[in-house]
PDB file of N, CA and C in Angstrom:
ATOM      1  N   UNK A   1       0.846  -1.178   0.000  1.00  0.00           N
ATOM      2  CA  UNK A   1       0.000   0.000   0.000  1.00  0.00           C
ATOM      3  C   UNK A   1       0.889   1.238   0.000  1.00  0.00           C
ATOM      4  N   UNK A   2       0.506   2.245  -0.922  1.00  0.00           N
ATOM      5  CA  UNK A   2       1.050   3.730  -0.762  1.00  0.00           C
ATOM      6  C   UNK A   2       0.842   4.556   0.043  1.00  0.00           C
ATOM      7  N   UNK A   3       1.829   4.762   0.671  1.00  0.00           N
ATOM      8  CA  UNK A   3       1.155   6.015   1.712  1.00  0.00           C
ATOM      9  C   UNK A   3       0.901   7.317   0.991  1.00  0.00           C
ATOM     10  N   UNK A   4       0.334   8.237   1.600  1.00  0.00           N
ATOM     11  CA  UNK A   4      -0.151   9.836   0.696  1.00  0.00           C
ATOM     12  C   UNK A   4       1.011   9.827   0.992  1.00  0.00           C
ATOM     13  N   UNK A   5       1.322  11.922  -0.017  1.00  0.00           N
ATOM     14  CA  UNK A   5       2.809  12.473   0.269  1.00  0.00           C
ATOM     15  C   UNK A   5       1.836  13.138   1.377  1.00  0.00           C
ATOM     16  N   UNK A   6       2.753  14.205   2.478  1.00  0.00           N
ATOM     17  CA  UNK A   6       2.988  14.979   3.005  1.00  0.00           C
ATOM     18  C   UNK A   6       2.608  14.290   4.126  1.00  0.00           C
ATOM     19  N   UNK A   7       2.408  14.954   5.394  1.00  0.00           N
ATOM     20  CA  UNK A   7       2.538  14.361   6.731  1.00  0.00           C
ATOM     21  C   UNK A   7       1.492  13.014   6.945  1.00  0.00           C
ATOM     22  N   UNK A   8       2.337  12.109   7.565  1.00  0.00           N
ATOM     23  CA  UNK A   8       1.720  10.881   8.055  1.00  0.00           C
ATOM     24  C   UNK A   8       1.859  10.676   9.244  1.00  0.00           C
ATOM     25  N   UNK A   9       1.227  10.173  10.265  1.00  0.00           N
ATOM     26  CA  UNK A   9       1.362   9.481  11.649  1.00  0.00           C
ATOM     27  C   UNK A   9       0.759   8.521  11.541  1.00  0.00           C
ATOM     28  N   UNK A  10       2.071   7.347  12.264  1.00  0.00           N
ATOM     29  CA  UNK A  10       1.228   5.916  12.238  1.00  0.00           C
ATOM     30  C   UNK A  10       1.503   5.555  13.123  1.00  0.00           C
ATOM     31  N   UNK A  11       0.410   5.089  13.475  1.00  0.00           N
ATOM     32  CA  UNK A  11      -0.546   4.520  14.723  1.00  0.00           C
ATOM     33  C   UNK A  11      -1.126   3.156  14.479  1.00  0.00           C
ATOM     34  N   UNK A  12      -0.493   1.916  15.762  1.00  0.00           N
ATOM     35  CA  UNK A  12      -1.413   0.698  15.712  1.00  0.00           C
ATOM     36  C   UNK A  12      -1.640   0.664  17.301  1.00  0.00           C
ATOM     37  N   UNK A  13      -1.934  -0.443  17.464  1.00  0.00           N
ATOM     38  CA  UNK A  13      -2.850  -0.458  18.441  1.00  0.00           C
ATOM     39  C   UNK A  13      -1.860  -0.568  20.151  1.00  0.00           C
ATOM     40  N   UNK A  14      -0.950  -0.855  20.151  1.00  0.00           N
ATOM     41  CA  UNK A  14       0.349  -0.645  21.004  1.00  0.00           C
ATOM     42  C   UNK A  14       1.504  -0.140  20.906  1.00  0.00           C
ATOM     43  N   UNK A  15       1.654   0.813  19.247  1.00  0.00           N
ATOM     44  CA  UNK A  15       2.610   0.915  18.904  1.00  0.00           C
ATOM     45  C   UNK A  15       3.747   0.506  18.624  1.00  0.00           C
ATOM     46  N   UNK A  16       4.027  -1.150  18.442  1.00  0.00           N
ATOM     47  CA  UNK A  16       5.114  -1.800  17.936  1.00  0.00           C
ATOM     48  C   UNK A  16       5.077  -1.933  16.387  1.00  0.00           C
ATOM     49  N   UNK A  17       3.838  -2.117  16.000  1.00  0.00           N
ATOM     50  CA  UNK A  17       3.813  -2.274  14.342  1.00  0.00           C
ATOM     51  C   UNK A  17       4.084  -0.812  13.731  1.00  0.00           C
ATOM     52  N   UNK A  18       3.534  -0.095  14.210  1.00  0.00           N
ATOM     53  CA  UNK A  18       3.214   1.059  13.335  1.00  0.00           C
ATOM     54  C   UNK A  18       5.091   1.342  13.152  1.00  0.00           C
ATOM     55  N   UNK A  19       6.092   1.274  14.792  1.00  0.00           N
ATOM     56  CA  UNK A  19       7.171   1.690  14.942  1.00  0.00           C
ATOM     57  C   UNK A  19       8.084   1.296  13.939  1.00  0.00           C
ATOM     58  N   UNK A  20       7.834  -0.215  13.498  1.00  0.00           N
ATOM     59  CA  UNK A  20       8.352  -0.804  12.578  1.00  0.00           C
ATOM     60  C   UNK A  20       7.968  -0.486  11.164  1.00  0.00           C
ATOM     61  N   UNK A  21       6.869   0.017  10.586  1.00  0.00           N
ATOM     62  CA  UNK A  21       6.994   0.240   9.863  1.00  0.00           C
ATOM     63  C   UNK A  21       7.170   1.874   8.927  1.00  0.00           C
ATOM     64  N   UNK A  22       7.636   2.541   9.990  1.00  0.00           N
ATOM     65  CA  UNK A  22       8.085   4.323  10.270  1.00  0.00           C
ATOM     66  C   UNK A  22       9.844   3.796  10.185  1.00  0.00           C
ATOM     67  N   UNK A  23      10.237   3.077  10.444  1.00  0.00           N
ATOM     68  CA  UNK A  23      11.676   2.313  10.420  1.00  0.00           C
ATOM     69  C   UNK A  23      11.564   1.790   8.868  1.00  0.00           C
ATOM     70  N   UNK A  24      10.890   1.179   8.665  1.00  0.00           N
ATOM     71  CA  UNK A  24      10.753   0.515   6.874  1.00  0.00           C
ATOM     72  C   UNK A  24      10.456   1.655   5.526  1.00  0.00           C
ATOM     73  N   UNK A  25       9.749   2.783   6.190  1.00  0.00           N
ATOM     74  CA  UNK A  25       8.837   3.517   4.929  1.00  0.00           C
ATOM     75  C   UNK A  25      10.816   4.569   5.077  1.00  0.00           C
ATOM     76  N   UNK A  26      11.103   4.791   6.492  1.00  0.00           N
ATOM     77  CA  UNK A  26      12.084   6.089   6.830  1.00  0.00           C
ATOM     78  C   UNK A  26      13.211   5.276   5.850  1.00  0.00           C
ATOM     79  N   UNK A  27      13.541   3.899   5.955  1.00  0.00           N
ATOM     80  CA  UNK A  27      14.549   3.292   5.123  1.00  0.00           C
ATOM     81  C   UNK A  27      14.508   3.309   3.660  1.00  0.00           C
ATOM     82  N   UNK A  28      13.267   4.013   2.908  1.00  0.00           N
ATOM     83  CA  UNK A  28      13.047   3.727   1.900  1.00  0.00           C
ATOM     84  C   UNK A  28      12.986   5.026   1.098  1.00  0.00           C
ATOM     85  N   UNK A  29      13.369   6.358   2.172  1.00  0.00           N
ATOM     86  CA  UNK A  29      13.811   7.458   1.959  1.00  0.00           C
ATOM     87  C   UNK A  29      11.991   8.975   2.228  1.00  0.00           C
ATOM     88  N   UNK A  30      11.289   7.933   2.753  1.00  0.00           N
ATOM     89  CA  UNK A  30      10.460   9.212   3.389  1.00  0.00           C
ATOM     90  C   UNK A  30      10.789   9.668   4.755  1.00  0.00           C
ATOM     91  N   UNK A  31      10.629  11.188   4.894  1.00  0.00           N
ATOM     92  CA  UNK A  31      11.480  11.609   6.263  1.00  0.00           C
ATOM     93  C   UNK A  31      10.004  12.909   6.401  1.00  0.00           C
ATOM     94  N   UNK A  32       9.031  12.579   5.790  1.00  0.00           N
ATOM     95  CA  UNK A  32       7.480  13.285   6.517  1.00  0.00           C
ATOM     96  C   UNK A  32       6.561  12.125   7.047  1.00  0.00           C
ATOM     97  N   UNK A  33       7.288  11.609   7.986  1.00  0.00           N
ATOM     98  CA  UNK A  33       6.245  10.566   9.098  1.00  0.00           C
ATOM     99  C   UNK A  33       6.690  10.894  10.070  1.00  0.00           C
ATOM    100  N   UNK A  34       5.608  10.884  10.981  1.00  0.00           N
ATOM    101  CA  UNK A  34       5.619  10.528  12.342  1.00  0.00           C
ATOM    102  C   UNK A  34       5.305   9.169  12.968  1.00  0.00           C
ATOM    103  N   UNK A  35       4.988   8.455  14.345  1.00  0.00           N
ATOM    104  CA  UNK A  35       4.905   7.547  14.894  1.00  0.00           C
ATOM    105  C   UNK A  35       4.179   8.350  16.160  1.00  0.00           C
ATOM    106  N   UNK A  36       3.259   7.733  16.285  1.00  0.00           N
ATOM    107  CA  UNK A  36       2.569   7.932  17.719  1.00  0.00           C
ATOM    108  C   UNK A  36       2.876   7.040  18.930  1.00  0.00           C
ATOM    109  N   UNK A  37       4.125   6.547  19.254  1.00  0.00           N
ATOM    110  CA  UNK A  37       4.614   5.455  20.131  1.00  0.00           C
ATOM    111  C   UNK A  37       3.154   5.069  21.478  1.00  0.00           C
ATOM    112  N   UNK A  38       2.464   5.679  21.650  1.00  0.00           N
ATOM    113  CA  UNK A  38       1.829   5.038  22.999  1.00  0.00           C
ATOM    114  C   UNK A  38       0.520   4.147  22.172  1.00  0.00           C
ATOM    115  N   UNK A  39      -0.054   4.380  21.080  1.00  0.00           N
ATOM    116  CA  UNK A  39      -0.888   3.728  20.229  1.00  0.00           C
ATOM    117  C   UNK A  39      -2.338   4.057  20.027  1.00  0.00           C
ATOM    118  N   UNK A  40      -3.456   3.490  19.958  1.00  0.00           N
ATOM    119  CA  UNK A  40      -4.141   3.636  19.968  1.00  0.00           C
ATOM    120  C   UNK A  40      -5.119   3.402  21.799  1.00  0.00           C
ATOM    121  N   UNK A  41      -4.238   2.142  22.201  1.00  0.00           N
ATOM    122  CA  UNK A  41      -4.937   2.428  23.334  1.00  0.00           C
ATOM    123  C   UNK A  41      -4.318   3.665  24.434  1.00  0.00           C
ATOM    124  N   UNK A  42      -2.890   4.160  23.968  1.00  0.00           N
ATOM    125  CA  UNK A  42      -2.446   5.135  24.625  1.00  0.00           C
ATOM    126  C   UNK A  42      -3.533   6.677  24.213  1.00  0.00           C
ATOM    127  N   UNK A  43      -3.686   6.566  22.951  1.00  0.00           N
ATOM    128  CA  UNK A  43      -4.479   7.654  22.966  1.00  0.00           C
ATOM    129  C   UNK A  43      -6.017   7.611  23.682  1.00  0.00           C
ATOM    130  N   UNK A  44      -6.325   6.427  23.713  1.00  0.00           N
ATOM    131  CA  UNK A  44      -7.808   6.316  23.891  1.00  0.00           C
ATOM    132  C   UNK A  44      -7.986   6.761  25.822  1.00  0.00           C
ATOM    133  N   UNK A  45      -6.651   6.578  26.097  1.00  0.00           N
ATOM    134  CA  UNK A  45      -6.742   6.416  27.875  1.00  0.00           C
ATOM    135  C   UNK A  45      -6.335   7.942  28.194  1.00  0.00           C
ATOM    136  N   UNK A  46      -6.067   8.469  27.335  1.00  0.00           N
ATOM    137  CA  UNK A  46      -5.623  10.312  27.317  1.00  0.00           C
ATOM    138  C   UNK A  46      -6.923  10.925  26.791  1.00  0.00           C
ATOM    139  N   UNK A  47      -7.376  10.146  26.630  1.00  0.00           N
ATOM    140  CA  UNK A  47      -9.070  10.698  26.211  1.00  0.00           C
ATOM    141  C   UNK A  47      -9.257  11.289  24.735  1.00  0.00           C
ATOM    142  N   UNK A  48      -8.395  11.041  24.085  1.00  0.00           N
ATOM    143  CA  UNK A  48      -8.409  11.028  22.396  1.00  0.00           C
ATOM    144  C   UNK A  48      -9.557  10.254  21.784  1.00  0.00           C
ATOM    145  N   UNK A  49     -10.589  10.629  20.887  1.00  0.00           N
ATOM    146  CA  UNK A  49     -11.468  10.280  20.055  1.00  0.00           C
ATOM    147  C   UNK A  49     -11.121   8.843  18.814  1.00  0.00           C
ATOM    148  N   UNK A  50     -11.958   7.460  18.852  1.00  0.00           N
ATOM    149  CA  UNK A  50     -11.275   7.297  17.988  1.00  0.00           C
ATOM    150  C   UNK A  50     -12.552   6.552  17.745  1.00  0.00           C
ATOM    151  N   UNK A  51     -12.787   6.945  15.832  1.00  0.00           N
ATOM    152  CA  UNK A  51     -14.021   6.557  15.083  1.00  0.00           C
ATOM    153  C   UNK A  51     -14.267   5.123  14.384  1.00  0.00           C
TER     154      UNK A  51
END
């Protein structure tokens, strides 16, 4: 799958996948990502919205 251009944050659900693959897309020469390291349940317990 392609990611869009311009800013990305990736987010899975504990943050180990997403980390790994911000390590794979960054090796492949994109340097507009982010990583949300705490995940989805980190956001959900900070009271972040998720649809």
């Amino acid at each position: 799958t392609k990611l869009p251009e311009g800013d990305v944050v990736l987010i899975c659900q504990a943050g180990g996948r997403s980390a790994k693959a911000l390590a794979q897309a960054q090796g492949a020469g994109r340097k507009d990502l982010r990583h949300y390291a705490p995940g989805t349940g980190g956001w959900r317990a900070r009271g972040g919205a998720v649809e």
